[in-house]
N, C-alpha and C. Protein backbone atom coordinates (compact mmCIF):
# COMPACT_ATOMS: atom_id res chain seq x y z
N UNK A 1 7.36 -6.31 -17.42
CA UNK A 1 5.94 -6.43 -17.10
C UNK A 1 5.11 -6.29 -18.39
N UNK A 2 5.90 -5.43 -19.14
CA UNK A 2 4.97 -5.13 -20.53
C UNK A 2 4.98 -6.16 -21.52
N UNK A 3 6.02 -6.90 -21.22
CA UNK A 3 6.59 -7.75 -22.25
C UNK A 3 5.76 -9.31 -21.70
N UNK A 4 5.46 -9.50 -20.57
CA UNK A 4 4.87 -10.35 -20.07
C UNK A 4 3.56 -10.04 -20.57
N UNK A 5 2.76 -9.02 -20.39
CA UNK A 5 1.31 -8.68 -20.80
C UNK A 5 1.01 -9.27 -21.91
N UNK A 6 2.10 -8.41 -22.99
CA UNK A 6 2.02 -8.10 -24.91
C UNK A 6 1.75 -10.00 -24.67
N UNK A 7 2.48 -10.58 -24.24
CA UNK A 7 2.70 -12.45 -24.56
C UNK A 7 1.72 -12.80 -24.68
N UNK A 8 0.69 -12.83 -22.86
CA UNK A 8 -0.46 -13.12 -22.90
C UNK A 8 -1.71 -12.84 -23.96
N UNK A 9 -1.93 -11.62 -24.16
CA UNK A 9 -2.53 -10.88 -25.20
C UNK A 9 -2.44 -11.57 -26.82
N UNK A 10 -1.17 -11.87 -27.14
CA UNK A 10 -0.73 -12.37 -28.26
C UNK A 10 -0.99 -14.29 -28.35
N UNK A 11 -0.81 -14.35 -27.19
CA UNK A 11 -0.82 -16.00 -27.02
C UNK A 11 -2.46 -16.42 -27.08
N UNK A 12 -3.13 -15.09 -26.36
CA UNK A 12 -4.56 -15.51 -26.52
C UNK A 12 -5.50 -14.93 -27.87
N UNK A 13 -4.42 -14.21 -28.78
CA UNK A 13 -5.32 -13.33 -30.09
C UNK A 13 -6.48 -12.33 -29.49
N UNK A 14 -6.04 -11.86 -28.39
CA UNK A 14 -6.38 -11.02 -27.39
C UNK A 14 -6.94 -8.83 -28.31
N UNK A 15 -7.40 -8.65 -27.58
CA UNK A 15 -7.76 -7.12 -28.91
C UNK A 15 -6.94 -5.99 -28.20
N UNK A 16 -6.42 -6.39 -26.80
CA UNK A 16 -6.04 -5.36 -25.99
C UNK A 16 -4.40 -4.55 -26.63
N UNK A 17 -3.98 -3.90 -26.22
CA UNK A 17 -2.79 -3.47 -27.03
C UNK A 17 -1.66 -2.84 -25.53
N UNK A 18 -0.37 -3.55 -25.55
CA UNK A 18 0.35 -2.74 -24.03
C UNK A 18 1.17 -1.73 -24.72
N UNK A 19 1.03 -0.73 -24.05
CA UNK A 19 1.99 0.84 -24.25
C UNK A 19 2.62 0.88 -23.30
N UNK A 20 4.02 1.26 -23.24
CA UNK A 20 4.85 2.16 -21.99
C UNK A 20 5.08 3.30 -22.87
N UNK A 21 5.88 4.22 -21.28
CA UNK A 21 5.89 5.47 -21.25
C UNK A 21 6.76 5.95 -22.49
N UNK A 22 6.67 6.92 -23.05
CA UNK A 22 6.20 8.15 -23.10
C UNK A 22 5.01 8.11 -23.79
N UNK A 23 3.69 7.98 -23.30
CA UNK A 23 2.46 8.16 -24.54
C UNK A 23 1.52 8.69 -23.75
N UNK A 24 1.18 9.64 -24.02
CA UNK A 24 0.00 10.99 -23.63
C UNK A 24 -1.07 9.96 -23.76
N UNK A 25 -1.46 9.75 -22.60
CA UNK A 25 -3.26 9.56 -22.44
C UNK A 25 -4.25 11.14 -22.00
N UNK A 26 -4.68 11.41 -22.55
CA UNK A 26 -6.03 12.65 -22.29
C UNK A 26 -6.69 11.48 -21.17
N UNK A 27 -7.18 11.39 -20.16
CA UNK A 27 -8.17 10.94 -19.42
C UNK A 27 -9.57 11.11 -19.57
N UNK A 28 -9.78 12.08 -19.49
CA UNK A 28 -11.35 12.66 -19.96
C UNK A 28 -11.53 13.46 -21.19
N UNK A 29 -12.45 13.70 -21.90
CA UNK A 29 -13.11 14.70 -22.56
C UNK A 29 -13.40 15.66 -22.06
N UNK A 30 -14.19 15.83 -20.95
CA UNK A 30 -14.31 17.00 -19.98
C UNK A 30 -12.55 17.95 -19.76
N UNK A 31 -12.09 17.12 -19.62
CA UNK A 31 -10.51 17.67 -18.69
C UNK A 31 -9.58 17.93 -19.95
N UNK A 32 -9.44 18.91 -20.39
CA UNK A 32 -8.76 18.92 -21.55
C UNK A 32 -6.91 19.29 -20.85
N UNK A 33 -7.18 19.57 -19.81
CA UNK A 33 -5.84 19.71 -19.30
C UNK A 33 -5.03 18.82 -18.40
N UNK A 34 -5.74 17.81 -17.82
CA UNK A 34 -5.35 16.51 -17.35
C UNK A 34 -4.35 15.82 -18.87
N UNK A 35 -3.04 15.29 -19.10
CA UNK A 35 -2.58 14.28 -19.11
C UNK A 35 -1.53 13.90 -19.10
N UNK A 36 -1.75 12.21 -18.81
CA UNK A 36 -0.54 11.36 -17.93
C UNK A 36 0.26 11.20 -18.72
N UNK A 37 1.33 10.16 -18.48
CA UNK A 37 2.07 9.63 -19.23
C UNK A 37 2.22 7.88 -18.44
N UNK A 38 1.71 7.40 -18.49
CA UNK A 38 1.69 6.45 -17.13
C UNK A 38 2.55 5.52 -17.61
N UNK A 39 3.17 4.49 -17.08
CA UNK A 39 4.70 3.66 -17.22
C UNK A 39 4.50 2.93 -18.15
N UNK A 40 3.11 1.98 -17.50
CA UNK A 40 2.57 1.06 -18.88
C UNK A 40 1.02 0.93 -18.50
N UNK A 41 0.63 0.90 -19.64
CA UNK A 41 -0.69 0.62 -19.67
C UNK A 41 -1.67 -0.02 -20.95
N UNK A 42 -2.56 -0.50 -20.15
CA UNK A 42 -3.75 -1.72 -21.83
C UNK A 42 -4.67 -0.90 -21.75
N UNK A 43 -4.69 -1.13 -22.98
CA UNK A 43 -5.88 -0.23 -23.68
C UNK A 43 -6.41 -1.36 -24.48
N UNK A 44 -8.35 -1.77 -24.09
CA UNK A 44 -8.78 -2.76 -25.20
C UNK A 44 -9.72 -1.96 -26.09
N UNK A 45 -10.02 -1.21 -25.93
CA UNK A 45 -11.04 -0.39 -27.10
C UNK A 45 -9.69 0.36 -28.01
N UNK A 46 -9.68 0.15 -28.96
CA UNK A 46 -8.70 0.63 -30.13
C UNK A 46 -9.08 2.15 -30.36
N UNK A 47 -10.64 2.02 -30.56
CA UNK A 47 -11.07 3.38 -30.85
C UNK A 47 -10.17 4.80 -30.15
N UNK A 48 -10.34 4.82 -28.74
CA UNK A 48 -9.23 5.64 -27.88
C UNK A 48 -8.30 6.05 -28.72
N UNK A 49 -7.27 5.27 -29.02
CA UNK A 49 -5.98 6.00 -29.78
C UNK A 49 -6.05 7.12 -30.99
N UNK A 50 -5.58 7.71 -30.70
CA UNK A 50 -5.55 8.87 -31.99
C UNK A 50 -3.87 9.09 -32.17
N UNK A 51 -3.93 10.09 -33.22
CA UNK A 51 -2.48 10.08 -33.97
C UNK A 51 -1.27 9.66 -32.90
N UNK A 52 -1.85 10.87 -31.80
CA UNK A 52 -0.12 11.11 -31.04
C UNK A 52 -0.56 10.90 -29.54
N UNK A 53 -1.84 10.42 -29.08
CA UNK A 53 -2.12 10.34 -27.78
C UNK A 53 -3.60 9.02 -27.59
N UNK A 54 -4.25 8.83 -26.43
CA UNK A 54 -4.96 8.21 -26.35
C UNK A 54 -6.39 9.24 -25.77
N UNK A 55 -7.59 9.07 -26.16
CA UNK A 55 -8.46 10.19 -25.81
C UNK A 55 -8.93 9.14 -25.10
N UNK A 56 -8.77 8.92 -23.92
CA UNK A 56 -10.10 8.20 -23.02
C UNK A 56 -9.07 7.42 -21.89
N UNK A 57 -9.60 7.03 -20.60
CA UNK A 57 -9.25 6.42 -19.74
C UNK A 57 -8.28 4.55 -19.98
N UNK A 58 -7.42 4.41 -19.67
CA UNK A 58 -7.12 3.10 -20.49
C UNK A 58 -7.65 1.81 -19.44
N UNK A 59 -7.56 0.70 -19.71
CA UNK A 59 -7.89 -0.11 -18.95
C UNK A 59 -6.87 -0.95 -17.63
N UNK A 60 -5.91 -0.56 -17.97
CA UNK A 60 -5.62 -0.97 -16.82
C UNK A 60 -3.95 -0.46 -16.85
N UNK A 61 -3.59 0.05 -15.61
CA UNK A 61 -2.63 0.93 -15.75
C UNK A 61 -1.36 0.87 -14.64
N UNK A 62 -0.66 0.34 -14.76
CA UNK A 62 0.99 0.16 -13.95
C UNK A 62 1.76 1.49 -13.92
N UNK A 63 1.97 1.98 -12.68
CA UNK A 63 3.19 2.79 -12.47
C UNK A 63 4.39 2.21 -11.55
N UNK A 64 5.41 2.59 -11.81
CA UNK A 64 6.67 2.16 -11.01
C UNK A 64 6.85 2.99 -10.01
N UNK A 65 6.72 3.22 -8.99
CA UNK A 65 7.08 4.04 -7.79
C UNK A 65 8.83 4.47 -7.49
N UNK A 66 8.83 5.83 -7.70
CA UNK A 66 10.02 6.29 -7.84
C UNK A 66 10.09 7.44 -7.03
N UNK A 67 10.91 7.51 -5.87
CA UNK A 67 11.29 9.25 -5.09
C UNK A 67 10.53 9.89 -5.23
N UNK A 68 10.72 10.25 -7.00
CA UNK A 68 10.04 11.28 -7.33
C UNK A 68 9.03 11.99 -7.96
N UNK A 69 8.47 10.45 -8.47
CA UNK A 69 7.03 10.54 -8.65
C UNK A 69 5.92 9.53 -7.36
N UNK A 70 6.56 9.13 -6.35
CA UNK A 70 5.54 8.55 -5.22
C UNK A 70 4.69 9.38 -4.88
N UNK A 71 4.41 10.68 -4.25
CA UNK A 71 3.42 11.24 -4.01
C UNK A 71 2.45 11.68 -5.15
N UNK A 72 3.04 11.59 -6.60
CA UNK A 72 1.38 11.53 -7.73
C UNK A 72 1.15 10.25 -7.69
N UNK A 73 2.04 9.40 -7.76
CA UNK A 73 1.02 8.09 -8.07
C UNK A 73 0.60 7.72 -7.13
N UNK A 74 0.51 7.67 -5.88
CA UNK A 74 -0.30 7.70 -4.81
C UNK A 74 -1.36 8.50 -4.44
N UNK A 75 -1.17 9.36 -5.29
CA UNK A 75 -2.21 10.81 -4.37
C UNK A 75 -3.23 10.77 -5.75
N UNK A 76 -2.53 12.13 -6.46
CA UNK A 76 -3.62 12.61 -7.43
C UNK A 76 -4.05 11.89 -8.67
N UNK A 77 -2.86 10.67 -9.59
CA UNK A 77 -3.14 10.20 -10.14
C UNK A 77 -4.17 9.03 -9.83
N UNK A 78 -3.74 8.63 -8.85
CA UNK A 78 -5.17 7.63 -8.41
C UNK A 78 -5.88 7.88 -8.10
N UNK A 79 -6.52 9.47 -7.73
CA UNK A 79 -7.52 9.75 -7.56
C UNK A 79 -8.59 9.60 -9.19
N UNK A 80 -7.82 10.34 -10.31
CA UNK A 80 -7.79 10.79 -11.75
C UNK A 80 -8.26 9.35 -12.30
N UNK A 81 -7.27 8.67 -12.43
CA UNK A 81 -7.56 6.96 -12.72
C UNK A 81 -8.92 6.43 -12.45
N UNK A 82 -9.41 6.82 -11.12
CA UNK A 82 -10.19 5.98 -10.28
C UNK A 82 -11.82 6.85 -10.97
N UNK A 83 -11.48 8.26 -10.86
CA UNK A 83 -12.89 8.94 -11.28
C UNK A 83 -12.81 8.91 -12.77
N UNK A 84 -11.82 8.81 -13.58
CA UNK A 84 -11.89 8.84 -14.88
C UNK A 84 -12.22 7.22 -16.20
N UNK A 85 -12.46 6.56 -15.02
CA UNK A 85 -12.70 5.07 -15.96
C UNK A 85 -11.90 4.17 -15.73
N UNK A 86 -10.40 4.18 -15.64
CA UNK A 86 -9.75 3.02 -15.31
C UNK A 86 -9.95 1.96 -14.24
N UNK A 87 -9.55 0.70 -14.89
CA UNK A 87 -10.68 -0.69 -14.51
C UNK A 87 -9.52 -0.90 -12.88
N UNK A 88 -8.17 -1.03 -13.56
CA UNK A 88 -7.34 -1.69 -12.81
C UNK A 88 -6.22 -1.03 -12.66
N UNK A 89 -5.40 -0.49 -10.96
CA UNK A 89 -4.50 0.31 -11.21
C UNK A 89 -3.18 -0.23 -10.33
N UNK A 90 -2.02 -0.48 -10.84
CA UNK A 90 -1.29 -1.43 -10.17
C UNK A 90 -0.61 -0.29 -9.84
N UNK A 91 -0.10 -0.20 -8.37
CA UNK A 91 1.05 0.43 -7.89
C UNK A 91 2.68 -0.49 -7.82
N UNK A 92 3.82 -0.11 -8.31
CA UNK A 92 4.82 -1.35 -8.11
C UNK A 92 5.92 -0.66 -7.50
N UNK A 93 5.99 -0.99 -6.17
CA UNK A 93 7.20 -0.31 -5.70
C UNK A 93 8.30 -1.42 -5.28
N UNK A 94 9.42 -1.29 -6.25
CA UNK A 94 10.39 -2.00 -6.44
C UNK A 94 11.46 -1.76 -5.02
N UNK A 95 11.07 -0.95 -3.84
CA UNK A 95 11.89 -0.87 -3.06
C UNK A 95 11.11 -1.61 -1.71
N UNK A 96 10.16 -1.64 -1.86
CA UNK A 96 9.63 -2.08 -0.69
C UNK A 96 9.20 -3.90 -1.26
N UNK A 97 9.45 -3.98 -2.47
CA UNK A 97 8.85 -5.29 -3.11
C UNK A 97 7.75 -5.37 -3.38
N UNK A 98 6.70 -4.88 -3.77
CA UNK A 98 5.53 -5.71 -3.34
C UNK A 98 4.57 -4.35 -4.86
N UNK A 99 2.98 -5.11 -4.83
CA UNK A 99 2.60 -4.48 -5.82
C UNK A 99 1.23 -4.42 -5.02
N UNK A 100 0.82 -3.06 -4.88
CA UNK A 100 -0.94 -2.71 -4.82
C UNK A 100 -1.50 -2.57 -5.75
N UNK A 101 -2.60 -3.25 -6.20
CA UNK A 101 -3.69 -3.59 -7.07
C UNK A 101 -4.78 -3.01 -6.74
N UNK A 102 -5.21 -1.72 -7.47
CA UNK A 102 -6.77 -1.21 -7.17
C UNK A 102 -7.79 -2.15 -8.66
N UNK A 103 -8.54 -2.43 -7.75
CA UNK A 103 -9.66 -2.85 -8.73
C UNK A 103 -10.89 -2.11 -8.96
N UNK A 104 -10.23 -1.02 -9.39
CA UNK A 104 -11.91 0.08 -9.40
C UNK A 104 -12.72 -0.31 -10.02
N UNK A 105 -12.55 -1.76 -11.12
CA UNK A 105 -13.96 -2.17 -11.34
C UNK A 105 -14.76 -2.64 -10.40
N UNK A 106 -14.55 -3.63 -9.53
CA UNK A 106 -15.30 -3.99 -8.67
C UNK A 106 -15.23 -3.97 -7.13
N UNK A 107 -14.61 -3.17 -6.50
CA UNK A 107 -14.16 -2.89 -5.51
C UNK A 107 -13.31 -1.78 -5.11
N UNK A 108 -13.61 -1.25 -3.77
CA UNK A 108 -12.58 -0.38 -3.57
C UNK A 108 -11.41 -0.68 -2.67
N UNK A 109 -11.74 -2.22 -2.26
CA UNK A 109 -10.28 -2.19 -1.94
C UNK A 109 -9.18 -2.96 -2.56
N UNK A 110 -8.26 -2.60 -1.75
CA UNK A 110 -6.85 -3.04 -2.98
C UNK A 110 -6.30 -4.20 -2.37
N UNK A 111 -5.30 -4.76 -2.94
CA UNK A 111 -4.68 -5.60 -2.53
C UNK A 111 -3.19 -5.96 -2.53
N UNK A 112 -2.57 -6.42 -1.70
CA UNK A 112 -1.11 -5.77 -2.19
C UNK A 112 -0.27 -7.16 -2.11
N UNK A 113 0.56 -7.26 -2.86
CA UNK A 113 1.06 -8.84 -3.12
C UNK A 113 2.63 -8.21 -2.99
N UNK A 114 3.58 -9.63 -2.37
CA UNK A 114 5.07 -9.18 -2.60
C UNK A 114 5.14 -9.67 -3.87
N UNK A 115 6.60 -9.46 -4.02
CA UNK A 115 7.25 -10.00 -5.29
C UNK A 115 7.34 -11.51 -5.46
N UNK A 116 7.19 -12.23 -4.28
CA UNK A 116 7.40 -13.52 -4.28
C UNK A 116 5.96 -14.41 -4.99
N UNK A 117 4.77 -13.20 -5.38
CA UNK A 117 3.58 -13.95 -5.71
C UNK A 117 3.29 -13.71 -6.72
N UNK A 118 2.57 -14.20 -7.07
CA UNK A 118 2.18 -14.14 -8.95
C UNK A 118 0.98 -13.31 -8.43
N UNK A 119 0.87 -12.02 -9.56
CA UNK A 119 0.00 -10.89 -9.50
C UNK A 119 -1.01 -10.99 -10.41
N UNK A 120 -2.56 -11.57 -10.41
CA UNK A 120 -3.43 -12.08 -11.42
C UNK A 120 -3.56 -10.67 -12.10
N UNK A 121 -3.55 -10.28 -13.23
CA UNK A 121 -4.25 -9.78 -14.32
C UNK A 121 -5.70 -9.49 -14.48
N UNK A 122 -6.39 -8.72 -13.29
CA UNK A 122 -7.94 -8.67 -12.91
C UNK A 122 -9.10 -8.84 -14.74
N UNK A 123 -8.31 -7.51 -15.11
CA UNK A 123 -9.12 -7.05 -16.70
C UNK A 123 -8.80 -8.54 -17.49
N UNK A 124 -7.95 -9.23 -17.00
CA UNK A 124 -7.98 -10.41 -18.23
C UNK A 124 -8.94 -11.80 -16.98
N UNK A 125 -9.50 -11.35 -15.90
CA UNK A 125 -9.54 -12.28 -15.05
C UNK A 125 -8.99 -13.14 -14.35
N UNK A 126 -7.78 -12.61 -14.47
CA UNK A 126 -7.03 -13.33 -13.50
C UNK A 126 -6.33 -14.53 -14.29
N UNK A 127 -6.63 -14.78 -15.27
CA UNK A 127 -5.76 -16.05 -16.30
C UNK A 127 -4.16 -15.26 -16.61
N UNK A 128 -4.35 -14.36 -16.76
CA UNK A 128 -2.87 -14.00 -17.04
C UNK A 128 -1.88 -13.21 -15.49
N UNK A 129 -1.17 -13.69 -15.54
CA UNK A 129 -0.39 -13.71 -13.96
C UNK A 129 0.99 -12.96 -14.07
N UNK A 130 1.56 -11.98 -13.53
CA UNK A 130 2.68 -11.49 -13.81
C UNK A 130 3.40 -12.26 -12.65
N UNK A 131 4.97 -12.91 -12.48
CA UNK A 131 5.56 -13.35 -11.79
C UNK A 131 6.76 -12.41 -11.32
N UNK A 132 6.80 -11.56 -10.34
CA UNK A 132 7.38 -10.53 -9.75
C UNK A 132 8.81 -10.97 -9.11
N UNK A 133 8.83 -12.27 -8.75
CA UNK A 133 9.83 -12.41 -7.98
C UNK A 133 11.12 -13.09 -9.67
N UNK A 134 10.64 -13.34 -10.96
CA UNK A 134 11.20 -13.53 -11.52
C UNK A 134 11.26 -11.87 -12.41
N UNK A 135 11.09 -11.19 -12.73
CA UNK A 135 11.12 -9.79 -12.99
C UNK A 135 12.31 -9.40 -12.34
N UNK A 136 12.06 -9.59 -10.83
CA UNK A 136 13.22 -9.10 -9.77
C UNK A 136 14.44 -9.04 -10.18
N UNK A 137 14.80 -10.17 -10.51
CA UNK A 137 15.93 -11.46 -10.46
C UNK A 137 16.79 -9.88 -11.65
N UNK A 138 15.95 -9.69 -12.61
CA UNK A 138 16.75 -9.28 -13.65
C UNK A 138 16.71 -7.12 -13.68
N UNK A 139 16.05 -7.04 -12.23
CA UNK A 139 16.38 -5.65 -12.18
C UNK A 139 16.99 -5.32 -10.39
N UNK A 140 17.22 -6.60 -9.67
CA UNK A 140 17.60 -6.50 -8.21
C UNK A 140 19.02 -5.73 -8.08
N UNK A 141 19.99 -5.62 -8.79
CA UNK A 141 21.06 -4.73 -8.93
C UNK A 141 20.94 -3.49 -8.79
N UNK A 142 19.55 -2.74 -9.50
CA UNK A 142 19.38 -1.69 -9.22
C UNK A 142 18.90 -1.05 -7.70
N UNK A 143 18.38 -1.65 -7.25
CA UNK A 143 17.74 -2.01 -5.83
C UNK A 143 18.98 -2.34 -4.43
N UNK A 144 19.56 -2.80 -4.86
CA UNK A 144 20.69 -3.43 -3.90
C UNK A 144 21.29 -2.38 -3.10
């Protein structure tokens, strides 16, 4: 998914930058004890990054739904995400197929696509498309 993003971004001389996990985002200034580590996430303001973490909310943010992190990324992190600035928050649960899309920029409701659909890229407008059911193909073993 990250590797699909970085393309778009690069193909368009794009300013945004994709991180996966392990990288400390701080969420707020206020919250000095809030932070994530979220799976992957774009960040287009550069400023944010500092040495060893990111100080500010990122723009748009993917978690993988796992056992044992499903009840934060459902519960409290999307609460955190949603009050702390982030534009766009993809949920991807590889067992049920399918991906929920919060668009806390402009809406509160979400939308949830299987794997079989191309997932628009809201923060880039929708020009850049992740294709889920080809992703699949090369992690469905684990799933099986």
């Amino acid at each position: 998914i990250a590797g699909r993003i970085n393309a778009f971004i690069e193909k368009n001389n794009g300013k945004c930058i994709t991180f996966v996990a392990p990288s400390d985002v701080k969420l707020s200034e206020k919250d000095d004890k809030t932070v994530v580590q979220p799976d992957i996430f774009v960040v287009c303001d550069r400023d944010i990054a500092k040495k060893r973490f990111f100080e500010s909310a990122p723009d748009l943010v993917i978690e993988i739904l796992s056992p044992s992190t499903k009840k934060l990324d459902l519960g409290d992190k999307m609460r955190k995400y949603k009050e702390t600035g982030v534009r766009e928050y993809w949920i991807v649960d590889p067992i049920q197929k399918r991906v929920i899309v919060h668009d806390f920029e402009n809406t509160d409701i979400s939308k949830t696509y299987g794997f079989d659909s191309l997932v628009p890229v809201g923060i880039f407008d929708g020009k850049c498309e992740i294709d889920f059911a080809e992703i699949y193909k090369q992690i469905e073993f684990m799933y099986e």
